[in-house]
Every structure is written in C-alpha cells, then in structure tokens.
PDB file of N, CA and C in Angstrom:
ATOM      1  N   UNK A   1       0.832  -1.189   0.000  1.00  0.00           N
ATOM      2  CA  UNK A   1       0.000   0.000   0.000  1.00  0.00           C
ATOM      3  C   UNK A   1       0.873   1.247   0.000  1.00  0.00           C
ATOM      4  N   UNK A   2       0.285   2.465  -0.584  1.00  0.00           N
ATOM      5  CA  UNK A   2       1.177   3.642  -1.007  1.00  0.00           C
ATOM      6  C   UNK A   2       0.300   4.780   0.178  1.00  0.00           C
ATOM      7  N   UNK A   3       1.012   5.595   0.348  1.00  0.00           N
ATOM      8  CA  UNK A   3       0.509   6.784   1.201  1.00  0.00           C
ATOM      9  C   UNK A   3      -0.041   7.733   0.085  1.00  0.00           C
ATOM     10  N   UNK A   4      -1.449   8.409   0.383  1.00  0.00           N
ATOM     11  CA  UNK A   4      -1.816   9.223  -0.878  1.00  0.00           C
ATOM     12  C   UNK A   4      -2.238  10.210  -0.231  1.00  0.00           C
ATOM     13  N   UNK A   5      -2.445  11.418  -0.883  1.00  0.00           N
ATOM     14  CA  UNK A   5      -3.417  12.216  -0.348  1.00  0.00           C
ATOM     15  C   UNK A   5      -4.284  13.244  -1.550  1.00  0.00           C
ATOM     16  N   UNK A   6      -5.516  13.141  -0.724  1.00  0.00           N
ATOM     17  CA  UNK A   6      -6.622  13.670  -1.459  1.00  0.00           C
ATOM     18  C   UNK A   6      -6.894  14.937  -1.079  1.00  0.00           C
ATOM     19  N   UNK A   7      -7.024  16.107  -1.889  1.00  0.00           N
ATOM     20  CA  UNK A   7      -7.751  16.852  -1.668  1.00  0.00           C
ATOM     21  C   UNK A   7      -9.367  17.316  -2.747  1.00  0.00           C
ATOM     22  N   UNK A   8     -10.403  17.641  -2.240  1.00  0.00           N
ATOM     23  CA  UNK A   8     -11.165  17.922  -3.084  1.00  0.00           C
ATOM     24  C   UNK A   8     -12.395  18.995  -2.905  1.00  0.00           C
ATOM     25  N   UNK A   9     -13.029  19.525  -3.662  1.00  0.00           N
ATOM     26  CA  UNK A   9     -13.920  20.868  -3.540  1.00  0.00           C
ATOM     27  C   UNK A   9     -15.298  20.694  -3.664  1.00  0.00           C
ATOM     28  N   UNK A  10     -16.197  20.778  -2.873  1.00  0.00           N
ATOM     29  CA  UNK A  10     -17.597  20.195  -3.236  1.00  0.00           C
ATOM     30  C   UNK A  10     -18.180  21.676  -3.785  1.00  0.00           C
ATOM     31  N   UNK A  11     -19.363  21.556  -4.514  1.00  0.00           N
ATOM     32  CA  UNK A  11     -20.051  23.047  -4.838  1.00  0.00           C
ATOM     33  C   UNK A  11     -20.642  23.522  -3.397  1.00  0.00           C
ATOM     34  N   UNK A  12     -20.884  24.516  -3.387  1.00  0.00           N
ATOM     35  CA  UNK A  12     -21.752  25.506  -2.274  1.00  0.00           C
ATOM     36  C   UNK A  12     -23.462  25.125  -2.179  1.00  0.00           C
ATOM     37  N   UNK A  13     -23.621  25.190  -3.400  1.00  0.00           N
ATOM     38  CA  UNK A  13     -25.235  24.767  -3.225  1.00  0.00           C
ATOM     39  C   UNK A  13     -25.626  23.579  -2.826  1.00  0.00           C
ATOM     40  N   UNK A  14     -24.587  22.849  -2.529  1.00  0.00           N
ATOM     41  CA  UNK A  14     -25.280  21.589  -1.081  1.00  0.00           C
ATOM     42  C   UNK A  14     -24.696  22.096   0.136  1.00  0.00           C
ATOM     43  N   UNK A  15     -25.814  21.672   1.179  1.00  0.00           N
ATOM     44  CA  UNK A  15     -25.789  22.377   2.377  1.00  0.00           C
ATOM     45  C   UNK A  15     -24.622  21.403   3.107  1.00  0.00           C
ATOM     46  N   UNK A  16     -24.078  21.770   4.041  1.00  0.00           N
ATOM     47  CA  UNK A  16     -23.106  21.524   4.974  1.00  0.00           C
ATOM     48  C   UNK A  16     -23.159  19.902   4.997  1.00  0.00           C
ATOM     49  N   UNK A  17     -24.164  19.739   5.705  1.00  0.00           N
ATOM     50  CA  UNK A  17     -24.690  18.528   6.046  1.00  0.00           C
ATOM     51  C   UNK A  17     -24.074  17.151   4.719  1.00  0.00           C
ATOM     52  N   UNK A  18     -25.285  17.791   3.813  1.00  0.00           N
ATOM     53  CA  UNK A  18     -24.928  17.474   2.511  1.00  0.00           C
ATOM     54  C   UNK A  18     -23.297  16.686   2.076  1.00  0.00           C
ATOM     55  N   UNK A  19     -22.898  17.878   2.061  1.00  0.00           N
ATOM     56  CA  UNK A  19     -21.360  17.740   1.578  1.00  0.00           C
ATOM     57  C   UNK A  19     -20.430  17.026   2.546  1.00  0.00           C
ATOM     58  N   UNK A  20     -20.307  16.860   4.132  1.00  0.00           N
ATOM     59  CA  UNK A  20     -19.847  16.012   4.747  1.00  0.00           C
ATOM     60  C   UNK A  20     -20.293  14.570   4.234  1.00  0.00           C
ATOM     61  N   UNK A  21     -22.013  14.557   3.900  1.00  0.00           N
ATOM     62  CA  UNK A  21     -22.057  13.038   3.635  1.00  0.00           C
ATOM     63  C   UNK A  21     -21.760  12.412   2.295  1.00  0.00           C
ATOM     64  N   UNK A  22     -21.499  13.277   1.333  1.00  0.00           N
ATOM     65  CA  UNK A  22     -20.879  12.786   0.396  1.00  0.00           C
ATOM     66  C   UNK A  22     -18.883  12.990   0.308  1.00  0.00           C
ATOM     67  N   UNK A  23     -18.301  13.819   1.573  1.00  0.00           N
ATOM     68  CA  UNK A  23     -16.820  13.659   1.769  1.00  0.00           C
ATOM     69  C   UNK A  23     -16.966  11.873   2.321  1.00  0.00           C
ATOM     70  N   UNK A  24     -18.000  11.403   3.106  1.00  0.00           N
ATOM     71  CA  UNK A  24     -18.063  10.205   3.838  1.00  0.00           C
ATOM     72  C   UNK A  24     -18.440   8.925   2.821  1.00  0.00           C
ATOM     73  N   UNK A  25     -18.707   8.990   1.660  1.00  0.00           N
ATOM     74  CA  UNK A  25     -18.686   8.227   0.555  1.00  0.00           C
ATOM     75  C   UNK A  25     -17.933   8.083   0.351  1.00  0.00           C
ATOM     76  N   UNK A  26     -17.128   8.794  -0.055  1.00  0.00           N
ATOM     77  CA  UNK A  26     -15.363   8.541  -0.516  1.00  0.00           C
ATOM     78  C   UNK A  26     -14.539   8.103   0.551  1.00  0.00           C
ATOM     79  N   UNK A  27     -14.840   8.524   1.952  1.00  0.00           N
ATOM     80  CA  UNK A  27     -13.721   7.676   2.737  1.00  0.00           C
ATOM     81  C   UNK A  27     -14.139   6.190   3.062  1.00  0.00           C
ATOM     82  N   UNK A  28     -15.393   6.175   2.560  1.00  0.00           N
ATOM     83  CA  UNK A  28     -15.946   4.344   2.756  1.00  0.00           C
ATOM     84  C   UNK A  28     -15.817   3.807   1.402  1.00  0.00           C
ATOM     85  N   UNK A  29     -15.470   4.497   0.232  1.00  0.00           N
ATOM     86  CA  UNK A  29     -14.994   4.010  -1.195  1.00  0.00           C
ATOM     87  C   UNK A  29     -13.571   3.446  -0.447  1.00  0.00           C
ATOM     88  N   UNK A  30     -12.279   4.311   0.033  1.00  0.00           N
ATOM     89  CA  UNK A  30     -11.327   3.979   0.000  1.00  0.00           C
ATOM     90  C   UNK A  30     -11.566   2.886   1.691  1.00  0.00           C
ATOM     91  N   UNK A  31     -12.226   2.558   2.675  1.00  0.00           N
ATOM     92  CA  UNK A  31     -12.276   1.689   3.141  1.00  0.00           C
ATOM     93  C   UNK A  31     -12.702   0.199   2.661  1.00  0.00           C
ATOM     94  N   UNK A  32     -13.240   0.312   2.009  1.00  0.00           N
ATOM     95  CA  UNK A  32     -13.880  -1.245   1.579  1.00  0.00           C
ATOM     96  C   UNK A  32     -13.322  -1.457   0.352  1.00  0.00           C
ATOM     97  N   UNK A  33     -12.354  -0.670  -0.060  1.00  0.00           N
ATOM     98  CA  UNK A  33     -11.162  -1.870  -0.752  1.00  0.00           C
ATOM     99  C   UNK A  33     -10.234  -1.997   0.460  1.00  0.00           C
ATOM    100  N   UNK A  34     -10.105  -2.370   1.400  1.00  0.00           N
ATOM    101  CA  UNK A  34      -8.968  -2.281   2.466  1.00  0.00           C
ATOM    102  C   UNK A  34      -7.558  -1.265   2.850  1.00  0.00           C
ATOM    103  N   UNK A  35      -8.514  -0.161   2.441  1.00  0.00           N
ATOM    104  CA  UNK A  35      -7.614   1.034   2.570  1.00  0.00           C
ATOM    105  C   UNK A  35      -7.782   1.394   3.710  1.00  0.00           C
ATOM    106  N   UNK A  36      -7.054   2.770   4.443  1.00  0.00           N
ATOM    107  CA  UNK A  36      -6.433   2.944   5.765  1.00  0.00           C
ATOM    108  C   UNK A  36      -7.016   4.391   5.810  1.00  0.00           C
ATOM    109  N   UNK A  37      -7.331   5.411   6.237  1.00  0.00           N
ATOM    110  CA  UNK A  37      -7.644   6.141   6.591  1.00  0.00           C
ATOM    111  C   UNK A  37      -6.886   6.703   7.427  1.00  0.00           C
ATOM    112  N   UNK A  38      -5.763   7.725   7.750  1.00  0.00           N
ATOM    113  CA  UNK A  38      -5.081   8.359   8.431  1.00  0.00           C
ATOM    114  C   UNK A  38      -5.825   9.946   9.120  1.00  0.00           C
ATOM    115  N   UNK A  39      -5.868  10.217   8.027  1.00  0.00           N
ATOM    116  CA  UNK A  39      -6.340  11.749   8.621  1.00  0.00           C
ATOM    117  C   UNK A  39      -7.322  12.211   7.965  1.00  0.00           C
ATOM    118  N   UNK A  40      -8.722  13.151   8.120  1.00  0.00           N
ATOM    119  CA  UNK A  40      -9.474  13.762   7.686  1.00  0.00           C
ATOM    120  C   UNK A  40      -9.399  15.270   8.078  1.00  0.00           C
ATOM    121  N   UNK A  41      -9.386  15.999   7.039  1.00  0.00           N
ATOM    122  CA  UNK A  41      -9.351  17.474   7.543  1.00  0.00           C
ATOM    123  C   UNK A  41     -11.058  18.131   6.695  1.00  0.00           C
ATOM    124  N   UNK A  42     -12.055  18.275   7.504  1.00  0.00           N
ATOM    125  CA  UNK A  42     -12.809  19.422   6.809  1.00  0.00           C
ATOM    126  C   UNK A  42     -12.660  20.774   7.455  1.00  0.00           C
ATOM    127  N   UNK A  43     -12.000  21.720   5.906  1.00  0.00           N
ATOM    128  CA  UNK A  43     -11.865  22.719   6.046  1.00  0.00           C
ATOM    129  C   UNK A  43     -12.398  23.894   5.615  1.00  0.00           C
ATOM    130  N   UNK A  44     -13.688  23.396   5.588  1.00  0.00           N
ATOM    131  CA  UNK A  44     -14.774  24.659   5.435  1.00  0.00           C
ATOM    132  C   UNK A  44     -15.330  24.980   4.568  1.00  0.00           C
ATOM    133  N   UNK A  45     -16.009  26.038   4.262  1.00  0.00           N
ATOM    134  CA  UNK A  45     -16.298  27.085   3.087  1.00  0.00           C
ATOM    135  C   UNK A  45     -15.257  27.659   2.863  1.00  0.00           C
ATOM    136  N   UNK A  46     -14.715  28.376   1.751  1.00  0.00           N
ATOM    137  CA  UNK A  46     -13.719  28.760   1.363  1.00  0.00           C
ATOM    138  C   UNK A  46     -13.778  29.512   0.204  1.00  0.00           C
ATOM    139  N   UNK A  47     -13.661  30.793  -0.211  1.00  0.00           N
ATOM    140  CA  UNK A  47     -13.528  31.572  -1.284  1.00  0.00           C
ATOM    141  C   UNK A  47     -12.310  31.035  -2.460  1.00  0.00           C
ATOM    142  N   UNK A  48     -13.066  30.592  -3.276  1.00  0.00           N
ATOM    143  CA  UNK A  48     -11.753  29.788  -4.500  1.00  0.00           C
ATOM    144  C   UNK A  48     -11.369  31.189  -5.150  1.00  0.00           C
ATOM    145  N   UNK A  49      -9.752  31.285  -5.570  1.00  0.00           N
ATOM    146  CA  UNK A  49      -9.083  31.926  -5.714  1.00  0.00           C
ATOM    147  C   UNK A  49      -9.607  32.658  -7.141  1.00  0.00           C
ATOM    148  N   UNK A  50     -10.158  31.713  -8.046  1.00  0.00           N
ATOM    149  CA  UNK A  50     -10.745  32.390  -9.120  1.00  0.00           C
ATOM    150  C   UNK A  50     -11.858  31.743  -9.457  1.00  0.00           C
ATOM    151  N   UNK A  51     -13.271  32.069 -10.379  1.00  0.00           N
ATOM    152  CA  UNK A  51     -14.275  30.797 -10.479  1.00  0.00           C
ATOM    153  C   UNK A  51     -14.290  29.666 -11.426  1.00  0.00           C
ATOM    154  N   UNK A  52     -14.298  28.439 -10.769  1.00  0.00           N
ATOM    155  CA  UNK A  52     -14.412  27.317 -11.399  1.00  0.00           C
ATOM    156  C   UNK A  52     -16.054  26.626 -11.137  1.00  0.00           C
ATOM    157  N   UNK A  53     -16.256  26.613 -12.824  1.00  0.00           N
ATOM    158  CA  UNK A  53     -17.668  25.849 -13.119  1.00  0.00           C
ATOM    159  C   UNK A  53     -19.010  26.705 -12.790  1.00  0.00           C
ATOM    160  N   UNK A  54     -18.580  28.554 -12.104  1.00  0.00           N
ATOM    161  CA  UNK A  54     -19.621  29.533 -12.138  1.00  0.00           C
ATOM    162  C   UNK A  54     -19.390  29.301 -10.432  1.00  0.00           C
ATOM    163  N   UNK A  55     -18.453  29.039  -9.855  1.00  0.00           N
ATOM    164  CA  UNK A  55     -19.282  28.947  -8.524  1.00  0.00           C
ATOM    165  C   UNK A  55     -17.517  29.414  -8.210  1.00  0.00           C
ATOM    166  N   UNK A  56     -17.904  30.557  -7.264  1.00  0.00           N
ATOM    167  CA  UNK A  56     -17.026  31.274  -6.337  1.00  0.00           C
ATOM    168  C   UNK A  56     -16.306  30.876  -5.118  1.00  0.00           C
ATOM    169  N   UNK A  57     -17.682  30.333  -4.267  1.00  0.00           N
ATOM    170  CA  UNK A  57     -17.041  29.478  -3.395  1.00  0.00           C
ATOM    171  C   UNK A  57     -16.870  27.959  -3.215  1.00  0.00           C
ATOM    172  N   UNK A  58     -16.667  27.111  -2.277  1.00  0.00           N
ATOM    173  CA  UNK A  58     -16.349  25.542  -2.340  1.00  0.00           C
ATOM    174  C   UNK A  58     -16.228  25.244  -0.802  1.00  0.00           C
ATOM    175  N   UNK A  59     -16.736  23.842  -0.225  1.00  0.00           N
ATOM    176  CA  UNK A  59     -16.517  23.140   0.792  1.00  0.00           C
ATOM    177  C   UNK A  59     -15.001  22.759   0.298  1.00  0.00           C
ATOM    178  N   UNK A  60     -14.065  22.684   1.196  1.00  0.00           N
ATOM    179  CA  UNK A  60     -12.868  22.085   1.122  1.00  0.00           C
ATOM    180  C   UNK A  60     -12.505  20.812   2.170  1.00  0.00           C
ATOM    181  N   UNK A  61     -12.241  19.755   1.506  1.00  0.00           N
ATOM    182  CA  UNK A  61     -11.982  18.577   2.177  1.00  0.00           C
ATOM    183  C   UNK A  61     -10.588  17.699   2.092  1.00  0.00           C
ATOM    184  N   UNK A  62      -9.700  17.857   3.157  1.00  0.00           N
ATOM    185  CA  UNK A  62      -8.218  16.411   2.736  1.00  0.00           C
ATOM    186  C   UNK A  62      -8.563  15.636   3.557  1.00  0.00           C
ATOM    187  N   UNK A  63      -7.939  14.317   2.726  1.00  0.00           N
ATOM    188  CA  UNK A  63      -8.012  13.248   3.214  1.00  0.00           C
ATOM    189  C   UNK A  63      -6.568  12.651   3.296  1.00  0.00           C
ATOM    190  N   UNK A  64      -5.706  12.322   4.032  1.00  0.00           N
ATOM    191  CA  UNK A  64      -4.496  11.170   3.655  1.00  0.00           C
ATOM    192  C   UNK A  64      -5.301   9.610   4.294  1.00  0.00           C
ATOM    193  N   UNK A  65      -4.465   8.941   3.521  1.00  0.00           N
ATOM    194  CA  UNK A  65      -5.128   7.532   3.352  1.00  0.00           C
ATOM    195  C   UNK A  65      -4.006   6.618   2.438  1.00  0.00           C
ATOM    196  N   UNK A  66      -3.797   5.474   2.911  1.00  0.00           N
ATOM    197  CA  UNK A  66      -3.385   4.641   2.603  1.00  0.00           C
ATOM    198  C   UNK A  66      -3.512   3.655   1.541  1.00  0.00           C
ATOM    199  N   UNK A  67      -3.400   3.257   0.224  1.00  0.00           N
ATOM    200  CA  UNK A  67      -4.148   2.327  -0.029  1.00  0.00           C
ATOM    201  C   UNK A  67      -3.793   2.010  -1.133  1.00  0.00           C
ATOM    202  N   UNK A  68      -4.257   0.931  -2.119  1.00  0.00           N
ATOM    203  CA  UNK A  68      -3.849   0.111  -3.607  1.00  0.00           C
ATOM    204  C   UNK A  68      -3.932   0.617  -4.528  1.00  0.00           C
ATOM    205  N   UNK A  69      -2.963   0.988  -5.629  1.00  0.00           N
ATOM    206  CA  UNK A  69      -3.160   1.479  -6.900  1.00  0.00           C
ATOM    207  C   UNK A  69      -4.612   1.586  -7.748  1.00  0.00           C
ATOM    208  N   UNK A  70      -5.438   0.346  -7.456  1.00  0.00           N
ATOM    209  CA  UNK A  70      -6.688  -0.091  -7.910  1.00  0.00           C
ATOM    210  C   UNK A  70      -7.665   0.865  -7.234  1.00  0.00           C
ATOM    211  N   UNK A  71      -7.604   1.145  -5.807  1.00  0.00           N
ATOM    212  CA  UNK A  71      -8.255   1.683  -4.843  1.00  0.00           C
ATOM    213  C   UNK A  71      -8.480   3.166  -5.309  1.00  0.00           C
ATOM    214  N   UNK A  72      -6.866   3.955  -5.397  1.00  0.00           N
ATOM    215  CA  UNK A  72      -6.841   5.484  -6.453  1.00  0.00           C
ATOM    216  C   UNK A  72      -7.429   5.749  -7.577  1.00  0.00           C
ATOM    217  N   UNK A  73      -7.005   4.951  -8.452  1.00  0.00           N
ATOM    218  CA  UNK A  73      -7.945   4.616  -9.715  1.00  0.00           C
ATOM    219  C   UNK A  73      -9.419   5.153  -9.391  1.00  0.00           C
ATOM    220  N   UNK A  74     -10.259   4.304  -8.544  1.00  0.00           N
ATOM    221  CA  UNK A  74     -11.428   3.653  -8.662  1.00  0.00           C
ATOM    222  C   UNK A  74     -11.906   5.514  -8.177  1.00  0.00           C
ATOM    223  N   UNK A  75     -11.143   5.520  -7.421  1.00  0.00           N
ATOM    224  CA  UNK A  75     -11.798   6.531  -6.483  1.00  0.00           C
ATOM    225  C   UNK A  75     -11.655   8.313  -7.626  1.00  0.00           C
ATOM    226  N   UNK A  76     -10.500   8.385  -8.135  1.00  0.00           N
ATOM    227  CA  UNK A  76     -10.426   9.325  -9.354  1.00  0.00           C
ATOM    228  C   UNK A  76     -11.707   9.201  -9.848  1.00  0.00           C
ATOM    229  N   UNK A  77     -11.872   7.826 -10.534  1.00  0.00           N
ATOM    230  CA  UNK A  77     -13.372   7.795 -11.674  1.00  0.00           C
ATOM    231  C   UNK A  77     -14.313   8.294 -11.030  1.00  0.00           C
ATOM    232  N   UNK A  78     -14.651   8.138  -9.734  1.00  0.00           N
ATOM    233  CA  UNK A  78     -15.858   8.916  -8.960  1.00  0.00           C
ATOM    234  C   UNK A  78     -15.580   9.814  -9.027  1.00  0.00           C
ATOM    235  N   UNK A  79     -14.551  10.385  -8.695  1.00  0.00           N
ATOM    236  CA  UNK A  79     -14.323  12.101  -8.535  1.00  0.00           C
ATOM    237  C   UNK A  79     -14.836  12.428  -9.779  1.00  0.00           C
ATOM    238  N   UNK A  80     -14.559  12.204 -10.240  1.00  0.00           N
ATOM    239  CA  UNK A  80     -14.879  13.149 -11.993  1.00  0.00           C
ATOM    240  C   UNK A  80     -15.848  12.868 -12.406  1.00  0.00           C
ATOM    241  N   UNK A  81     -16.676  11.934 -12.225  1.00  0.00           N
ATOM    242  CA  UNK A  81     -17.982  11.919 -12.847  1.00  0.00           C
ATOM    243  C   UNK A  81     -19.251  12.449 -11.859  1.00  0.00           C
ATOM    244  N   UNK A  82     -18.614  12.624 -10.216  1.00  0.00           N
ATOM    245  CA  UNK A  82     -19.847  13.502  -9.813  1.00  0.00           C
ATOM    246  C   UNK A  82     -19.561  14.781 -10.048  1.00  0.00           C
ATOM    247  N   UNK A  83     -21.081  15.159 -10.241  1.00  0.00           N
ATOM    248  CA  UNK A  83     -20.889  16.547 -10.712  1.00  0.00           C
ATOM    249  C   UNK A  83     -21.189  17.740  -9.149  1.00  0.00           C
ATOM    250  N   UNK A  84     -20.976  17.212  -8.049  1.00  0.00           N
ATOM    251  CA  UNK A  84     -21.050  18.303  -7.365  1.00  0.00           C
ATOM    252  C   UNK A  84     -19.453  18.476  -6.593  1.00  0.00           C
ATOM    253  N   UNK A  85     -18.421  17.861  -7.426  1.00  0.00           N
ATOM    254  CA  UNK A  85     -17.034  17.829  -7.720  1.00  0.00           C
ATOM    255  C   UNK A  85     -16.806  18.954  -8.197  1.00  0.00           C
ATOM    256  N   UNK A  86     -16.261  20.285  -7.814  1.00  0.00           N
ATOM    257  CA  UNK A  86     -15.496  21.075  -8.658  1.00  0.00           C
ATOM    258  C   UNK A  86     -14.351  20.649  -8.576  1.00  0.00           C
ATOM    259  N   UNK A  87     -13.265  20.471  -8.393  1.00  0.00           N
ATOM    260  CA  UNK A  87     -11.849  20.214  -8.671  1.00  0.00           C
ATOM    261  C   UNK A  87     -11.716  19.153  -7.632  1.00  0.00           C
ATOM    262  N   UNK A  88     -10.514  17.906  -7.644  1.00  0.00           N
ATOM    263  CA  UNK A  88      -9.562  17.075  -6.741  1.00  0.00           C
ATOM    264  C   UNK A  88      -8.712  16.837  -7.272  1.00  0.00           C
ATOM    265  N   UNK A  89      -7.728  16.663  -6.499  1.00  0.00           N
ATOM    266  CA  UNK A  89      -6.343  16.235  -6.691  1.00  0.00           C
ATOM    267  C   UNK A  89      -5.630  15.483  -5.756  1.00  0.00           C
ATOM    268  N   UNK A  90      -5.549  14.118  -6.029  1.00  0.00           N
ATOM    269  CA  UNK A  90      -4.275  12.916  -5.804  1.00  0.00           C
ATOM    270  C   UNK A  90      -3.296  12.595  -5.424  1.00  0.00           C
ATOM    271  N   UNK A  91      -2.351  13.064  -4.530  1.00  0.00           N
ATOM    272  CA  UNK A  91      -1.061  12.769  -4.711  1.00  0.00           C
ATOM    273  C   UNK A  91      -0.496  11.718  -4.176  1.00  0.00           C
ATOM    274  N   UNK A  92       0.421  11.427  -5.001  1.00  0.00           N
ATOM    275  CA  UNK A  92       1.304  10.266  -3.888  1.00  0.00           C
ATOM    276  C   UNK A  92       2.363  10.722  -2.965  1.00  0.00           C
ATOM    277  N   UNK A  93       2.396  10.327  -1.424  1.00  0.00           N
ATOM    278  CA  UNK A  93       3.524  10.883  -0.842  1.00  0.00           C
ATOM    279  C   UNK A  93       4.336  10.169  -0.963  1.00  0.00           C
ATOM    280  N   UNK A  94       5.522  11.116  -0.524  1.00  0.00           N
ATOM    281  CA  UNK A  94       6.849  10.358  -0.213  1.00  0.00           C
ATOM    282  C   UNK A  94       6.946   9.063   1.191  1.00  0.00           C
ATOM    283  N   UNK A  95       7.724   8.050   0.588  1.00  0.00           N
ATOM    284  CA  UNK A  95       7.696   7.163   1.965  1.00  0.00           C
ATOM    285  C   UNK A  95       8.346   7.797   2.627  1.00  0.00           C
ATOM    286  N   UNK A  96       8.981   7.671   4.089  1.00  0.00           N
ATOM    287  CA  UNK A  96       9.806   8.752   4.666  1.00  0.00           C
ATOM    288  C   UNK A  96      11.075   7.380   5.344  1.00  0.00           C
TER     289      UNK A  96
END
C-alpha cells in the first residue's frame, strides 16, 4: 500500500450537512477496498481563488489515506464523474 493524499472541492449549493455526507462516501470508497484512513481534515467554506464551473465558493476537504493502486484509480473515476465535484487532486507521498 502507497501513502496518498486527497484533496477535493464540493459546490456551495449543497448544504453543509450534505457535503460532509458525500466527503463520507469517498472515505468508505477507499475503506472497503482495504484502505487505511489516516487523517481527515474538513476545512470549510472557502472563497476559490478564481471561479471554477460559475461557482465562487467551495466546501474544502483532505483526506491522507493509505491504499492500492486499484483503490486510487477507482476513487479518481468517482471524482470526476460527480458533478457536485469542482476540482480534486491525488497525490502520492513520499515514503519517509
């Protein structure tokens, strides 16, 4: 298993509530392939620096998490095909 980390932007027009329970989809996507869950950060509403997709602001959510090449994959294809996704991004960390 590789150390990854996620960050990603939900739209504004789902309410709070809302958008935690779909950040909680994705951390039970990357649990039930036997991925690890390290840290969750929700970090709010947040004014995006310029507008993406007509919308100004964004829920902001990281995740680091542990887990299988297959697992990243799977979890990208969700990202991008929901549409209350404005932007995420992937990374792999360094082992230390």
């Amino acid at each position: 298993m590789n150390k990854y980390e996620l960050m990603f932007i939900v739209k504004t027009i789902m309410e709070t509530e809302n958008a935690n329970k779909l950040a909680d989809s994705y951390k039970k996507v990357i649990t039930d392939d036997k991925g690890e869950i390290v840290s969750f950060k929700e970090m709010g509403q947040r004014k995006l620096a310029y507008e993406i997709k007509k919308q100004s602001n964004g829920f902001y959510y990281v995740i680091d998490f542990n887990a299988s090449v297959s697992t990243v994959k799977e979890l990208d294809r969700r990202l991008k095909l929901d549409e209350n996704i404005i932007r995420h991004l992937i990374i792999k960390l360094d082992e230390e």
